[in-house]
N, C-alpha and C. Protein backbone atom coordinates (compact mmCIF):
# COMPACT_ATOMS: atom_id res chain seq x y z
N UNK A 1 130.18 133.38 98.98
CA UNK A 1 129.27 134.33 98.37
C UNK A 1 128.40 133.61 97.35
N UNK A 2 127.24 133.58 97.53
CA UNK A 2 126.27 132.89 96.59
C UNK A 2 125.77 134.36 95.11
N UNK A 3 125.59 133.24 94.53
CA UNK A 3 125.93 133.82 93.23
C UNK A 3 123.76 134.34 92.90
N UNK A 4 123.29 135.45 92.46
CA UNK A 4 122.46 135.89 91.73
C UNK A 4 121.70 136.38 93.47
N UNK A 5 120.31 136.49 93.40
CA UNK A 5 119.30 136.96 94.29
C UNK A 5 119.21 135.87 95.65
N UNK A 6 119.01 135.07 94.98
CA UNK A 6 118.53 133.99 96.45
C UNK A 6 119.79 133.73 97.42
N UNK A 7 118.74 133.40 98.48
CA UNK A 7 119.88 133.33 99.57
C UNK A 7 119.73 131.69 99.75
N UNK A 8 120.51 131.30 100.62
CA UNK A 8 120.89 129.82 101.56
C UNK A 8 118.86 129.52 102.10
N UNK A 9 118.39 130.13 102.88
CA UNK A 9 117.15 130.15 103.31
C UNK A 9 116.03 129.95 102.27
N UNK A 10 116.11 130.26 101.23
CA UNK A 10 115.31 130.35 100.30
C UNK A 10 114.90 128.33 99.88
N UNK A 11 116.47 128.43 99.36
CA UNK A 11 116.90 126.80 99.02
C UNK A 11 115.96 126.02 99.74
N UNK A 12 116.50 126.27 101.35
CA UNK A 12 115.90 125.29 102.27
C UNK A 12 114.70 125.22 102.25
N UNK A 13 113.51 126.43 102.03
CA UNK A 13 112.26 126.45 102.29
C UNK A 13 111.66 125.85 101.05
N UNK A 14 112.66 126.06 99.95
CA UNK A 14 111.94 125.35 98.43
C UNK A 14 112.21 123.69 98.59
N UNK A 15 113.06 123.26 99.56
CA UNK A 15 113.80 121.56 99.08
C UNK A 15 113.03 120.81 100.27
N UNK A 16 112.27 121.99 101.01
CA UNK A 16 110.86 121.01 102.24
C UNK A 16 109.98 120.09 101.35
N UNK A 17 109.67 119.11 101.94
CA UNK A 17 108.40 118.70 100.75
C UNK A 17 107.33 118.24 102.32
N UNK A 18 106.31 119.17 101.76
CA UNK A 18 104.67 118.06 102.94
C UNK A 18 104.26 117.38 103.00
N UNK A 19 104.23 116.54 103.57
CA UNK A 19 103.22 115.57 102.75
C UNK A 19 102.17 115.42 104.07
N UNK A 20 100.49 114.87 103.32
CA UNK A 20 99.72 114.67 104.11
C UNK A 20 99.91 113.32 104.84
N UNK A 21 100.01 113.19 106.33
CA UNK A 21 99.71 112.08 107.28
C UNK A 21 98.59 111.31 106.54
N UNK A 22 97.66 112.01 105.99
CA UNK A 22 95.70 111.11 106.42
C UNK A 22 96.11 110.60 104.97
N UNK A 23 96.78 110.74 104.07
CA UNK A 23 96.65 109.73 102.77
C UNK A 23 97.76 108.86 102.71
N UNK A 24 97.32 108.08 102.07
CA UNK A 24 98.39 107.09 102.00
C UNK A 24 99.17 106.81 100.76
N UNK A 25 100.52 106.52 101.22
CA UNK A 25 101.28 106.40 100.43
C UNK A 25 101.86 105.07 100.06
N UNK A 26 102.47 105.21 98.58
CA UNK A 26 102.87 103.96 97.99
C UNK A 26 101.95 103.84 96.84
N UNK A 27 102.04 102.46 96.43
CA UNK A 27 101.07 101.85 95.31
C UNK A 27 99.74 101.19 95.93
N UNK A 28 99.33 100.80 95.31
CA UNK A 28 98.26 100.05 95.60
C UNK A 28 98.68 98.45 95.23
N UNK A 29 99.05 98.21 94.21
CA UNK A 29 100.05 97.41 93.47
C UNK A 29 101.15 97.08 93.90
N UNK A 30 102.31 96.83 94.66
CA UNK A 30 103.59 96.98 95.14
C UNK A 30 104.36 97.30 93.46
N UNK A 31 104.05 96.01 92.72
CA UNK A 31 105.12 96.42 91.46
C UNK A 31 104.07 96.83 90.51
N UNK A 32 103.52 97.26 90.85
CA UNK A 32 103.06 98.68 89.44
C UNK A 32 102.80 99.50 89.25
N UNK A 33 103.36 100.67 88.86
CA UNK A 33 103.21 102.02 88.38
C UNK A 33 101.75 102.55 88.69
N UNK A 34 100.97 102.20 88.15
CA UNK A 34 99.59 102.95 89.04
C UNK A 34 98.76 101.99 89.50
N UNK A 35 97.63 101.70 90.25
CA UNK A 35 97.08 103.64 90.55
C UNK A 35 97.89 103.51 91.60
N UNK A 36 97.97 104.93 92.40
CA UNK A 36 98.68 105.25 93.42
C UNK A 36 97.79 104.83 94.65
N UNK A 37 98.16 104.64 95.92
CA UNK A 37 97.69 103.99 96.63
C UNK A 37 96.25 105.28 97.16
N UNK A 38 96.64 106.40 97.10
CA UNK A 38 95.14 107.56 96.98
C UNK A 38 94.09 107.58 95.84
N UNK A 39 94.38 106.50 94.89
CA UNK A 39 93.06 106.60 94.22
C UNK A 39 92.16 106.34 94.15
N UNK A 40 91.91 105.53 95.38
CA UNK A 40 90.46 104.83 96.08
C UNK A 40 90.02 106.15 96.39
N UNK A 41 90.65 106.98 97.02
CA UNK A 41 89.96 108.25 97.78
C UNK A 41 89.65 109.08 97.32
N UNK A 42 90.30 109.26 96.19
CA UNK A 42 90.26 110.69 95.00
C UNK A 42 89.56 110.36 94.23
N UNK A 43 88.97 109.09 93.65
CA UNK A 43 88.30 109.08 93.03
C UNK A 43 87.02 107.53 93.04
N UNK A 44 86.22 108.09 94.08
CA UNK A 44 85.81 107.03 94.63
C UNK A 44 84.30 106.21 93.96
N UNK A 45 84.29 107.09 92.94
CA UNK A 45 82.59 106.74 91.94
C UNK A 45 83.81 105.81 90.45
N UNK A 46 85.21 105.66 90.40
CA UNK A 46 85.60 104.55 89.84
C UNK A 46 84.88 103.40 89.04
N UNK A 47 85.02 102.69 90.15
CA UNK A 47 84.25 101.11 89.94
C UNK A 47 82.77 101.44 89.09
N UNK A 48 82.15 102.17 89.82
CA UNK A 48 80.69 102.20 89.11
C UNK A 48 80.83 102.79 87.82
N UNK A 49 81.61 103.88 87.08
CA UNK A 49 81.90 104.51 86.07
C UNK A 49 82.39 103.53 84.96
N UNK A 50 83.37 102.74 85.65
CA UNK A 50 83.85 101.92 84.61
C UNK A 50 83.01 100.48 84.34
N UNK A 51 82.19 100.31 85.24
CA UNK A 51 81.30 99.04 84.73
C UNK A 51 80.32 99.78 84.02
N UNK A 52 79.57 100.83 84.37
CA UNK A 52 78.78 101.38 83.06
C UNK A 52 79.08 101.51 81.89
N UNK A 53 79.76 102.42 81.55
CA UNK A 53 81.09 102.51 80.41
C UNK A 53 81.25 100.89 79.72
N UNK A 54 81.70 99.68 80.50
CA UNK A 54 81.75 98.64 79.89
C UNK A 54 80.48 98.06 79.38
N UNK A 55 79.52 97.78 80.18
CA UNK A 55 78.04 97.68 79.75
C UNK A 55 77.38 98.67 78.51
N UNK A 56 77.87 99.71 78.37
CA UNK A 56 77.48 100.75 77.46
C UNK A 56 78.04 100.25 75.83
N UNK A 57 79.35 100.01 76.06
CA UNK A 57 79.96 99.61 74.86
C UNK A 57 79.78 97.94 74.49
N UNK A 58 79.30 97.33 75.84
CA UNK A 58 79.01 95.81 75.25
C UNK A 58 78.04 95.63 74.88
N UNK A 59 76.70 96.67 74.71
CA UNK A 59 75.53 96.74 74.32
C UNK A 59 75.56 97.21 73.21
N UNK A 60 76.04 98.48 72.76
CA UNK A 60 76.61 98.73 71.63
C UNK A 60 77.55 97.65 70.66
N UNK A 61 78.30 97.05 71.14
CA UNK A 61 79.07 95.97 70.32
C UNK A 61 77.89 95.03 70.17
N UNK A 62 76.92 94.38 70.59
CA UNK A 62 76.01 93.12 70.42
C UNK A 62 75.23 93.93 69.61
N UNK A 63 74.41 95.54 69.64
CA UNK A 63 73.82 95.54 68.76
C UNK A 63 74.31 95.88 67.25
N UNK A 64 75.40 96.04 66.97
CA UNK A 64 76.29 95.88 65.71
C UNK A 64 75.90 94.56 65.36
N UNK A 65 76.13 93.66 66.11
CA UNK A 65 76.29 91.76 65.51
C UNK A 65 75.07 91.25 65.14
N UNK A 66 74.32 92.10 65.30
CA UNK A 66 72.81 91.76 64.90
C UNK A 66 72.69 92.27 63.19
């Protein structure tokens, strides 16, 4: 006799997990924590964001030194 509301069926349908075929899994990295091997895909304007961003603040830092 299971104890409160839920039944045996319930369990099973909550302890499924999906996962998508079309992304890929793992790291990108083997030994490191991020990015995950989907963050090429999820977030694919990256690269260009972060070289602006760097150019933005290295222009800003040179015109301080002046």
């Amino acid at each position: 006799m299971s104890k409160g509301f839920a039944d045996n069926t319930y369990k099973s349908l909550k302890a499924k997990k999906f996962t998508s075929s079309s992304e890929p899994q793992g790291r990108l990295i083997p030994w490191s924590p991020w990015p995950p091997a989907n963050f090429q895909t999820r977030y694919p304007a990256f690269p260009f964001v972060l070289t602006v961003l760097i150019l933005i603040v290295g222009q800003w830092y040179f015109s301080l030194l002046r």
